[in-house]
N, C-alpha and C. Protein backbone atom coordinates (compact mmCIF):
# COMPACT_ATOMS: atom_id res chain seq x y z
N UNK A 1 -20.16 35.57 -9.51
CA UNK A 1 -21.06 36.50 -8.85
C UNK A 1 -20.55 36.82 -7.45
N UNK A 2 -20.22 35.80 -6.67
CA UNK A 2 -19.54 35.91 -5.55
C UNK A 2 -18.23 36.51 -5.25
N UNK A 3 -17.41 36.76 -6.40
CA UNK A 3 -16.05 37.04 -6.17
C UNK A 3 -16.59 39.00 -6.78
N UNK A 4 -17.38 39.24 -7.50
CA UNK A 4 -17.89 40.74 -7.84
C UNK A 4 -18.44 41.39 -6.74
N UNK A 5 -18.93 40.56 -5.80
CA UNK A 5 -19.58 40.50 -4.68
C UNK A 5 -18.48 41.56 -3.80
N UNK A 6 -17.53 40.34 -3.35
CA UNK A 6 -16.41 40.77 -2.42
C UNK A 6 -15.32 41.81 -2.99
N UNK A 7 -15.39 41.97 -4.13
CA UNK A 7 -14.43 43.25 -4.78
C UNK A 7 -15.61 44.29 -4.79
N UNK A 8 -16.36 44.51 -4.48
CA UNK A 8 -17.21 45.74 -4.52
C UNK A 8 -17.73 46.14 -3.26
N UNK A 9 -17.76 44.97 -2.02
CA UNK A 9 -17.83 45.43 -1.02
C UNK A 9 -16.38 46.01 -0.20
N UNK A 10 -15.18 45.25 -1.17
CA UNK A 10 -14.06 45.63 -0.60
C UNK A 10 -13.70 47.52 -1.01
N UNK A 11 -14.32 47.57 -2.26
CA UNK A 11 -13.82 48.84 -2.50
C UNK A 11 -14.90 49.71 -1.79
N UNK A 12 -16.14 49.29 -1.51
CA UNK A 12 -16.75 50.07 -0.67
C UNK A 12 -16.04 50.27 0.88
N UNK A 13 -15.53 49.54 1.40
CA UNK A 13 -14.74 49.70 2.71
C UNK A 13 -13.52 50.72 2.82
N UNK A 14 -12.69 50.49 1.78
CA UNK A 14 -11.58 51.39 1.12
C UNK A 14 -12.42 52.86 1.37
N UNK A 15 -13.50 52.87 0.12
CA UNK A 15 -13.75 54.44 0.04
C UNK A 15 -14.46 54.97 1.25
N UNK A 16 -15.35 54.38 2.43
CA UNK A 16 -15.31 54.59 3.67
C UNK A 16 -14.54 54.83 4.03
N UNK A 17 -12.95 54.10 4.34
CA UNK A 17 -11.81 54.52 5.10
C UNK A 17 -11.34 55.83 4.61
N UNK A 18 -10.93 55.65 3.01
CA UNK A 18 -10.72 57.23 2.52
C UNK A 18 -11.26 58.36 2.47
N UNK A 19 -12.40 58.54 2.25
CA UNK A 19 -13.32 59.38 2.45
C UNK A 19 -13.10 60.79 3.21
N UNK A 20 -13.09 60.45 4.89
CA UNK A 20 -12.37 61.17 5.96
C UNK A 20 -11.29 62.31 5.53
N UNK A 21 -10.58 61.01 5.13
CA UNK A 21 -8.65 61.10 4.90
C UNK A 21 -8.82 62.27 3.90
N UNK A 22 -9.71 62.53 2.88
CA UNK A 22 -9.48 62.85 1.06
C UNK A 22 -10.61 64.28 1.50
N UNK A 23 -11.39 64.44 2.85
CA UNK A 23 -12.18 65.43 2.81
C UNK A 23 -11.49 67.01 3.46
N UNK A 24 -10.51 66.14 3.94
CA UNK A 24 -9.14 66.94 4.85
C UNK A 24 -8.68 67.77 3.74
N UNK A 25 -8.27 67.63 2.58
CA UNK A 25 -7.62 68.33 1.32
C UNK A 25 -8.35 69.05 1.23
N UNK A 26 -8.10 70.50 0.25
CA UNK A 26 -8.78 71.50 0.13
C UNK A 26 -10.14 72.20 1.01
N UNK A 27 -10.07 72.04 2.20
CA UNK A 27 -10.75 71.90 3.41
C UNK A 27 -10.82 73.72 3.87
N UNK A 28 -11.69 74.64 3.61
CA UNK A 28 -10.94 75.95 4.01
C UNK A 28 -11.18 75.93 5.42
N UNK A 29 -10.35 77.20 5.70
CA UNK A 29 -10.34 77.82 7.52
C UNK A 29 -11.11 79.02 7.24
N UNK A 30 -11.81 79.31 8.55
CA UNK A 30 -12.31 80.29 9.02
C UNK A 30 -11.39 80.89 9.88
N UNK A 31 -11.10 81.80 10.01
CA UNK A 31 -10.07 82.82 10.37
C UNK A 31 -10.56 84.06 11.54
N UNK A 32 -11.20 84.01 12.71
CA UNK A 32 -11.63 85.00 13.29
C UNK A 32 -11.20 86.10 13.57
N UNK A 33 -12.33 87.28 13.20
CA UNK A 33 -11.60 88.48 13.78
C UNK A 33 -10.64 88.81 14.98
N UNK A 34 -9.61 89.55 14.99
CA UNK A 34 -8.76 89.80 15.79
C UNK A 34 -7.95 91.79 15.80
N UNK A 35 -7.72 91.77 16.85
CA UNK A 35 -6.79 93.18 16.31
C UNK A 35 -5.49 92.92 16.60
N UNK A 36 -4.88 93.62 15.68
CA UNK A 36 -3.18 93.59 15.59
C UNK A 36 -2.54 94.47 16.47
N UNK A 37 -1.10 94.39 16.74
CA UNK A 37 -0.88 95.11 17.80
C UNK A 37 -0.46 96.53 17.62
N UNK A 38 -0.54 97.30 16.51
CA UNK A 38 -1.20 98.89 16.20
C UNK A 38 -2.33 99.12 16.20
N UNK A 39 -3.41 98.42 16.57
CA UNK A 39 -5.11 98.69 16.90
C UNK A 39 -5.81 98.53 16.08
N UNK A 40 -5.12 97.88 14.59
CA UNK A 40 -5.86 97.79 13.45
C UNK A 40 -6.92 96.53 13.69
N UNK A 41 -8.12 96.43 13.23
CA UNK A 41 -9.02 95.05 13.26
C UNK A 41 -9.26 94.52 12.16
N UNK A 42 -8.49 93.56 12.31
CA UNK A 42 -8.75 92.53 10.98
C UNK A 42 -10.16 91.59 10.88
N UNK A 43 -11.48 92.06 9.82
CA UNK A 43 -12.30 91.22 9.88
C UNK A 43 -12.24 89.74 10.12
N UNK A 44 -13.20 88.91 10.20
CA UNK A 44 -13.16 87.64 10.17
C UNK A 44 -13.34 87.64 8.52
N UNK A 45 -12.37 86.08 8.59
CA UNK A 45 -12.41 86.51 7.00
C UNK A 45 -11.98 84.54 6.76
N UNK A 46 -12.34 83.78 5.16
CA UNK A 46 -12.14 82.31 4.97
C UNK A 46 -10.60 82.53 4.31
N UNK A 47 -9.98 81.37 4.48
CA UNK A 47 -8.73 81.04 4.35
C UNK A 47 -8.35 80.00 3.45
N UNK A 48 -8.17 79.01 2.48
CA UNK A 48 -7.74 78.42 2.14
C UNK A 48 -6.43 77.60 3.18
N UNK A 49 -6.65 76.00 3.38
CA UNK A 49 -5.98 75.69 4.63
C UNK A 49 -4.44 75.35 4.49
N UNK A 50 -3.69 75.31 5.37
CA UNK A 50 -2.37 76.05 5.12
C UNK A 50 -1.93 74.28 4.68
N UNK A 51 -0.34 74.62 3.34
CA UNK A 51 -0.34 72.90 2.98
C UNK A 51 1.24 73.80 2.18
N UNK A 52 2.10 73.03 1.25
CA UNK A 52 3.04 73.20 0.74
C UNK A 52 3.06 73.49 -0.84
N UNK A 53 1.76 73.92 -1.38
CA UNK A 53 1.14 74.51 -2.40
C UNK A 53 0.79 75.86 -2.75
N UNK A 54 1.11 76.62 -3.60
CA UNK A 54 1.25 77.67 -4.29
C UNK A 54 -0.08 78.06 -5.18
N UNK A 55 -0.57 77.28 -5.24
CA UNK A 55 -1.51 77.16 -6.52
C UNK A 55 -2.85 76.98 -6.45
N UNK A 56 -3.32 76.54 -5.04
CA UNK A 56 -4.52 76.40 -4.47
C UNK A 56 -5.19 77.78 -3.49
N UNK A 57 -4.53 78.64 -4.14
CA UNK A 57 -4.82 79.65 -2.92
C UNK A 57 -5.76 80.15 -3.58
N UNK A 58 -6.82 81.46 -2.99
CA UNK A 58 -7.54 82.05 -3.05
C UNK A 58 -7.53 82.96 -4.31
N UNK A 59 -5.83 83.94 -3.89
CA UNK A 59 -5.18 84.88 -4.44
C UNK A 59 -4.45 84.33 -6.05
N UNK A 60 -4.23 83.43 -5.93
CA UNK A 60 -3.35 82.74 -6.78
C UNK A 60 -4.00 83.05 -8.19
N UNK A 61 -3.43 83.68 -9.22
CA UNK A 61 -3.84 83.93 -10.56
C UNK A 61 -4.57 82.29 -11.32
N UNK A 62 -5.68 82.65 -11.57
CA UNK A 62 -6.74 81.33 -12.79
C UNK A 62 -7.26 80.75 -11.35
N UNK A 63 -7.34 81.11 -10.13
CA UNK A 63 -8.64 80.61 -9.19
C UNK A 63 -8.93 82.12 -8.59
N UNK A 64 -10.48 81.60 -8.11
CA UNK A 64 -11.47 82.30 -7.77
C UNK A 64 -11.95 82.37 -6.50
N UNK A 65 -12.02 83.50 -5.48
CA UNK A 65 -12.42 82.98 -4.55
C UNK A 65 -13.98 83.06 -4.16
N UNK A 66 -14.32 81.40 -3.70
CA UNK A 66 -15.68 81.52 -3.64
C UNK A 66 -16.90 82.42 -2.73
N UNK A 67 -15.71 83.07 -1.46
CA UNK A 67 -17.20 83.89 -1.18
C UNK A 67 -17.15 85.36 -1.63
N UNK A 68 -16.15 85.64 -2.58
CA UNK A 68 -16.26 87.05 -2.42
C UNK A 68 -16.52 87.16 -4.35
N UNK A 69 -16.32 86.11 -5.03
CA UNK A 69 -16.03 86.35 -6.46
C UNK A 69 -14.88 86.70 -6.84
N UNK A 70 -13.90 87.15 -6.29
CA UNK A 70 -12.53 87.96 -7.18
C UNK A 70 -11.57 87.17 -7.37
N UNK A 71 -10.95 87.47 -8.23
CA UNK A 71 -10.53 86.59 -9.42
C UNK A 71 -8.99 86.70 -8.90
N UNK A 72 -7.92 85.34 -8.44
CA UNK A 72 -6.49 85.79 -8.15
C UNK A 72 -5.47 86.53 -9.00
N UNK A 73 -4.98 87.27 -8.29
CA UNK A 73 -3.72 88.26 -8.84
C UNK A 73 -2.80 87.79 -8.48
N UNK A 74 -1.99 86.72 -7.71
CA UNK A 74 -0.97 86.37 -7.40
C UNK A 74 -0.08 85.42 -8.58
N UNK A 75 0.88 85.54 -9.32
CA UNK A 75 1.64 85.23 -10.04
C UNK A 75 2.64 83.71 -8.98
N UNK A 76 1.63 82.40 -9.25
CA UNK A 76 2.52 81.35 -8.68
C UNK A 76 3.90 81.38 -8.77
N UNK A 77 4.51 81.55 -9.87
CA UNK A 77 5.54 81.15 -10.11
C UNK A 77 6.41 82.41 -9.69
N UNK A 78 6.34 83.55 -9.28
CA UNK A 78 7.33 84.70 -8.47
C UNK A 78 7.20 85.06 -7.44
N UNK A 79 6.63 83.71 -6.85
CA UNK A 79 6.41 84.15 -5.23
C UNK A 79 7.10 82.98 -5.14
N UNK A 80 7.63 83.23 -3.27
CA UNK A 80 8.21 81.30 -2.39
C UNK A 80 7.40 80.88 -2.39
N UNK A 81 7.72 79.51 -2.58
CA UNK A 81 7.34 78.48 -2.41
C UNK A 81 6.88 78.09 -0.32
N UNK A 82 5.66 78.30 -0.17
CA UNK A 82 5.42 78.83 1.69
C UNK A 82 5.33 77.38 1.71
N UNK A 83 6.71 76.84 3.30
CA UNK A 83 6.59 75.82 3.69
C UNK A 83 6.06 75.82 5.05
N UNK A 84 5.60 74.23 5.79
CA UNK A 84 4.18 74.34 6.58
C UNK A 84 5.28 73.42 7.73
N UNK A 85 5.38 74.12 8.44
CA UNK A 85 5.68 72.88 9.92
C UNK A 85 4.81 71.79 10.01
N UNK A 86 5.45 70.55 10.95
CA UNK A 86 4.90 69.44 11.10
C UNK A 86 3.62 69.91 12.06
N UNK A 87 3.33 71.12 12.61
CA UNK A 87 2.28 71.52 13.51
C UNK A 87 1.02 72.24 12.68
N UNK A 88 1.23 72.23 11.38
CA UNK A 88 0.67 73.03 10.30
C UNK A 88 0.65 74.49 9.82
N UNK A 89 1.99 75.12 10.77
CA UNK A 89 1.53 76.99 10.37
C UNK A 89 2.50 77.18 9.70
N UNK A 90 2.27 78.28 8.78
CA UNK A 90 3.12 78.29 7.37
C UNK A 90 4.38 78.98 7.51
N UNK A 91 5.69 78.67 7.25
CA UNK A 91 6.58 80.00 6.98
C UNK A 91 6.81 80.09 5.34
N UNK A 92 7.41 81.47 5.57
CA UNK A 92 7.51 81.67 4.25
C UNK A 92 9.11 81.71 4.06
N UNK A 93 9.13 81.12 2.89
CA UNK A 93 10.79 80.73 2.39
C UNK A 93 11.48 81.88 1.73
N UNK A 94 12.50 82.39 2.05
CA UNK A 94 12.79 83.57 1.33
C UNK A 94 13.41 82.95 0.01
N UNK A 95 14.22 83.64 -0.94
CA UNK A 95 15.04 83.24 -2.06
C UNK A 95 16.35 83.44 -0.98
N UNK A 96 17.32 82.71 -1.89
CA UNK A 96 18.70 82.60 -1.26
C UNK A 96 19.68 84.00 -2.24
């Protein structure tokens, strides 16, 4: 009884510590309006948060995005693969 005890309070401590860590993933951005430098104004608009994944996006064909309903058109597999600096902002990889 005592040893079920301490393995269940231990994994309760674990999933406290993780918790945080695991709420960070799929986490979206809010993106505030801004204008570009031809005068165009880009609404404020949600983002999916920037990471080294293709497949989690908004746009991405078989997901959905949740505030607007529309369904992705982006073909994962014929686009780069967008890599993320250690500061988190994305570039995009050309083909060689």
């Amino acid at each position: 009884m005592k040893k079920n005890l301490v393995l269940i309070l231990a994994f309760l401590l674990i999933l406290a510590w993780a918790m945080p860590i695991m709420a960070q993933y799929g986490r979206d951005t809010t993106v505030q309006g801004y204008t570009r430098k031809d005068g165009t104004y880009v609404q404020p608009h949600h983002r999916t948060a920037p990471d080294n994944s293709r497949f989690n996006n908004y746009s991405t064909q078989g997901n959905v995005n949740p505030y607007t309903g529309q369904m992705g058109t982006v073909n994962p597999y014929t686009q780069p693969q967008p890599q993320v600096t250690p500061y988190g902002q994305q570039q995009r990889r050309t083909w060689p």
